[in-house]
C-alpha atoms as a PDB file:
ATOM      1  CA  UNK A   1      73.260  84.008 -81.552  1.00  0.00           C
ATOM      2  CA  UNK A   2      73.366  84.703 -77.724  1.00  0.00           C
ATOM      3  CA  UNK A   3      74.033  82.008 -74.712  1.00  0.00           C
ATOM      4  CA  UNK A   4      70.275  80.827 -74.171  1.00  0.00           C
ATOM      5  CA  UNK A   5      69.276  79.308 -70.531  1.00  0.00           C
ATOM      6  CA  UNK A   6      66.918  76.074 -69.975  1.00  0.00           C
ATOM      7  CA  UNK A   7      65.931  74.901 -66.783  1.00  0.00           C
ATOM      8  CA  UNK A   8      65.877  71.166 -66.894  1.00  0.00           C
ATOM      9  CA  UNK A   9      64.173  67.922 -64.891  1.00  0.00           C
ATOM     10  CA  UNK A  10      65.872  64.856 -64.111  1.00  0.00           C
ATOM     11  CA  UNK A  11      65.094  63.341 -66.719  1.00  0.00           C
ATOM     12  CA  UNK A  12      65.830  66.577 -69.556  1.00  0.00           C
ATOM     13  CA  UNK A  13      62.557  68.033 -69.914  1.00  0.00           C
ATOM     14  CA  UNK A  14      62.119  72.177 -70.797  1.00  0.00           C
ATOM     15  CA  UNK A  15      60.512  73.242 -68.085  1.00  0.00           C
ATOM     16  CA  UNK A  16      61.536  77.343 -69.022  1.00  0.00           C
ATOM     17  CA  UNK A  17      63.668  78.329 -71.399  1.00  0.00           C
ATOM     18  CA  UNK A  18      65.577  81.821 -71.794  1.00  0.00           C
ATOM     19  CA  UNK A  19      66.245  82.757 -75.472  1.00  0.00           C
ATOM     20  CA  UNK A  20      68.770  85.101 -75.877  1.00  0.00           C
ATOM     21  CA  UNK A  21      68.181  86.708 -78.939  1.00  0.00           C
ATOM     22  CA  UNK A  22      69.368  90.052 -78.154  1.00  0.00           C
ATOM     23  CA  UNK A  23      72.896  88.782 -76.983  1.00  0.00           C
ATOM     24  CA  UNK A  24      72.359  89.760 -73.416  1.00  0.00           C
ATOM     25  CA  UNK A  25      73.360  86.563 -71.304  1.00  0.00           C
ATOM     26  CA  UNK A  26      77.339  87.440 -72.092  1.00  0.00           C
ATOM     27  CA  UNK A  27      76.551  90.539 -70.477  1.00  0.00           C
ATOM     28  CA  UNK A  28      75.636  88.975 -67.464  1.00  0.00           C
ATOM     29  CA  UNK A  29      78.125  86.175 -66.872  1.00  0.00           C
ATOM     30  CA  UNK A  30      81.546  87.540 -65.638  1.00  0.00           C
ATOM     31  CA  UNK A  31      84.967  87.063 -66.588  1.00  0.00           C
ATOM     32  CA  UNK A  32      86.419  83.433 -66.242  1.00  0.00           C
ATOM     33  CA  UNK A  33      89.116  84.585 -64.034  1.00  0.00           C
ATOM     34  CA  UNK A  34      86.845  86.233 -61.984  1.00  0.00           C
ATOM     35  CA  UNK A  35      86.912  84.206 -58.015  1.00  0.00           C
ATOM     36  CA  UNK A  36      84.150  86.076 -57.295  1.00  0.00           C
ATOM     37  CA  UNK A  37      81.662  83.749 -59.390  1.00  0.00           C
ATOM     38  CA  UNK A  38      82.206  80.102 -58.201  1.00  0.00           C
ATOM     39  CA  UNK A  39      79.621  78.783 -60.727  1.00  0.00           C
ATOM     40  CA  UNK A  40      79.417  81.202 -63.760  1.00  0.00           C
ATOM     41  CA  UNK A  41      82.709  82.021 -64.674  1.00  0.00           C
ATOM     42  CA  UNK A  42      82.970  78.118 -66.333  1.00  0.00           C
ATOM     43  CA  UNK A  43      80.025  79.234 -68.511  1.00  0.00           C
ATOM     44  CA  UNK A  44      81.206  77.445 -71.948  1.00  0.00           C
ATOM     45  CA  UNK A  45      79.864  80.643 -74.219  1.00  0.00           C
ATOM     46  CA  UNK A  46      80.693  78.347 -77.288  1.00  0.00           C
ATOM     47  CA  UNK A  47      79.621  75.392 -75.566  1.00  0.00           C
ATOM     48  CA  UNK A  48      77.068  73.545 -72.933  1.00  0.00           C
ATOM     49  CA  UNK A  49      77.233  73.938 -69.471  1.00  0.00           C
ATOM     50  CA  UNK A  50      74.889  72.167 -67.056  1.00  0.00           C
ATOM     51  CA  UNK A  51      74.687  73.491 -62.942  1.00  0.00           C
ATOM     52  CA  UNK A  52      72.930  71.031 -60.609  1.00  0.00           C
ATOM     53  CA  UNK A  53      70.770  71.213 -57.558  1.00  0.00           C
ATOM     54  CA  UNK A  54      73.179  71.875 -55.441  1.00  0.00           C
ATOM     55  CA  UNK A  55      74.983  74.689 -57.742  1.00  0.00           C
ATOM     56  CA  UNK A  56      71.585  75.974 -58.239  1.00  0.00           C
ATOM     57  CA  UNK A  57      72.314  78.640 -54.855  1.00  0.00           C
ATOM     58  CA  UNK A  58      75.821  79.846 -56.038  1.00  0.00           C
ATOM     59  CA  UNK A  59      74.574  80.259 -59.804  1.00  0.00           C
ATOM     60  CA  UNK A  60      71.477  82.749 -58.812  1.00  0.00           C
ATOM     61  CA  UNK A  61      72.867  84.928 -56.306  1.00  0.00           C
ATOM     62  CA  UNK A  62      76.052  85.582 -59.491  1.00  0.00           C
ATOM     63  CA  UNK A  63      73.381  85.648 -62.225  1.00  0.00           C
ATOM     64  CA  UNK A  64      71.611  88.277 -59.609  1.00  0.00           C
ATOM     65  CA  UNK A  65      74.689  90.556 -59.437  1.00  0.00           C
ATOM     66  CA  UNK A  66      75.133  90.327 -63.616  1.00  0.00           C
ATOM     67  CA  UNK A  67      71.221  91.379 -63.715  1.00  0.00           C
ATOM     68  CA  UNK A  68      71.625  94.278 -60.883  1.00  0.00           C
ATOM     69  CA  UNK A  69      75.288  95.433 -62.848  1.00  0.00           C
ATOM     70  CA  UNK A  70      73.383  95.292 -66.459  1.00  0.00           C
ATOM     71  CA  UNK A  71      70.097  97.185 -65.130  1.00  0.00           C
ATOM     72  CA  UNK A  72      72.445 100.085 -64.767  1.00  0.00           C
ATOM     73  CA  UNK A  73      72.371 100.374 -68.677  1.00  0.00           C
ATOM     74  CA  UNK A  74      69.104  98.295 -69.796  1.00  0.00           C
ATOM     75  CA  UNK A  75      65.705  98.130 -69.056  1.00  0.00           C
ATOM     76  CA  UNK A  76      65.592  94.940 -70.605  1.00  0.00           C
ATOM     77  CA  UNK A  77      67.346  93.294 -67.275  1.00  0.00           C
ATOM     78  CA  UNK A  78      63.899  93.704 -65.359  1.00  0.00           C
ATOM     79  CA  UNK A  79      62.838  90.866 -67.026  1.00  0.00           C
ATOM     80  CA  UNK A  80      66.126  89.321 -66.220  1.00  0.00           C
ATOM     81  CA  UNK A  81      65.585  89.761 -62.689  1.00  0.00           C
ATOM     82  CA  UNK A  82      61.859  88.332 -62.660  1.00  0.00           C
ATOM     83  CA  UNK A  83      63.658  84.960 -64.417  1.00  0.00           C
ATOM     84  CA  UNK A  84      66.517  84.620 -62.130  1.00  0.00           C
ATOM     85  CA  UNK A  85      64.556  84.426 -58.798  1.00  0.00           C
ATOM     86  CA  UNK A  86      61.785  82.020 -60.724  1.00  0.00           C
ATOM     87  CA  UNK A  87      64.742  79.848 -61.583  1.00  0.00           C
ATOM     88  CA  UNK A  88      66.272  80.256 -58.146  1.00  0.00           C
ATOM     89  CA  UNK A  89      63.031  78.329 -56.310  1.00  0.00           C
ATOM     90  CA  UNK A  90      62.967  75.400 -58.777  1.00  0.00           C
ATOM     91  CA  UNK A  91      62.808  71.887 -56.863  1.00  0.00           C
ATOM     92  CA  UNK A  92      66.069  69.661 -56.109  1.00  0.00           C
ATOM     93  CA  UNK A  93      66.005  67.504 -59.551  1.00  0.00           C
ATOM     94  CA  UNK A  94      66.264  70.736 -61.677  1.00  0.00           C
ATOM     95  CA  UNK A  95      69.225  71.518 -63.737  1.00  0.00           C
ATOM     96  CA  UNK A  96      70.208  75.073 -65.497  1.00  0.00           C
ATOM     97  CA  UNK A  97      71.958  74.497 -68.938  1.00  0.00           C
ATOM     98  CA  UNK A  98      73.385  77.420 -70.657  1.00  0.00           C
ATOM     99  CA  UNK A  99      73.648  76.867 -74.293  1.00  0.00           C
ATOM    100  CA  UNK A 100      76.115  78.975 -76.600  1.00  0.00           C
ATOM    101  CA  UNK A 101      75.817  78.854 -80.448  1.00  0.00           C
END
């Protein structure tokens, strides 16, 4: 099972939600000791981890970068890309939650 990605409301409604059934999330998150990724690099992959409003910005522009480094080996990151920016222009109550099995 990959790391699969809802976008959450206040109040923990699915608004979207990113299954990862072809493993590809990992792919996209960097290292943890990377300084580069404020935001990312504390993805849990085993775990939950929840990014707020304001963590929203930071999380993107890193998940953009994992989605422009993967596209040099997949077509599948096209669709990536498409999701990232969607999630990127969500309102101030949302919340991203990466979930690892």
């Amino acid at each position: 099972m990959g790391i699969d990605l809802r976008v959450e409301s206040e109040s923990g409604e699915v608004q979207d939600e990113i299954l990862d059934d072809n493993n590809l999330t990992e792919k996209l998150l960097p290292e943890h000791d990377d300084a580069t990724s404020p935001c990312l690099r504390y993805v849990d992959r085993d775990g939950d981890t929840v990014f707020n409003q304001l963590q929203l910005r930071s999380c993107c522009k890193s998940w953009r970068i994992g989605c422009a480094r993967l596209a040099s080996r997949s077509q599948e990151s096209r669709h990536c890309v498409a999701e990232s920016a969607q999630v990127g222009a969500e309102s101030r109550s949302t919340y991203v939650r990466f979930s690892g099995e």
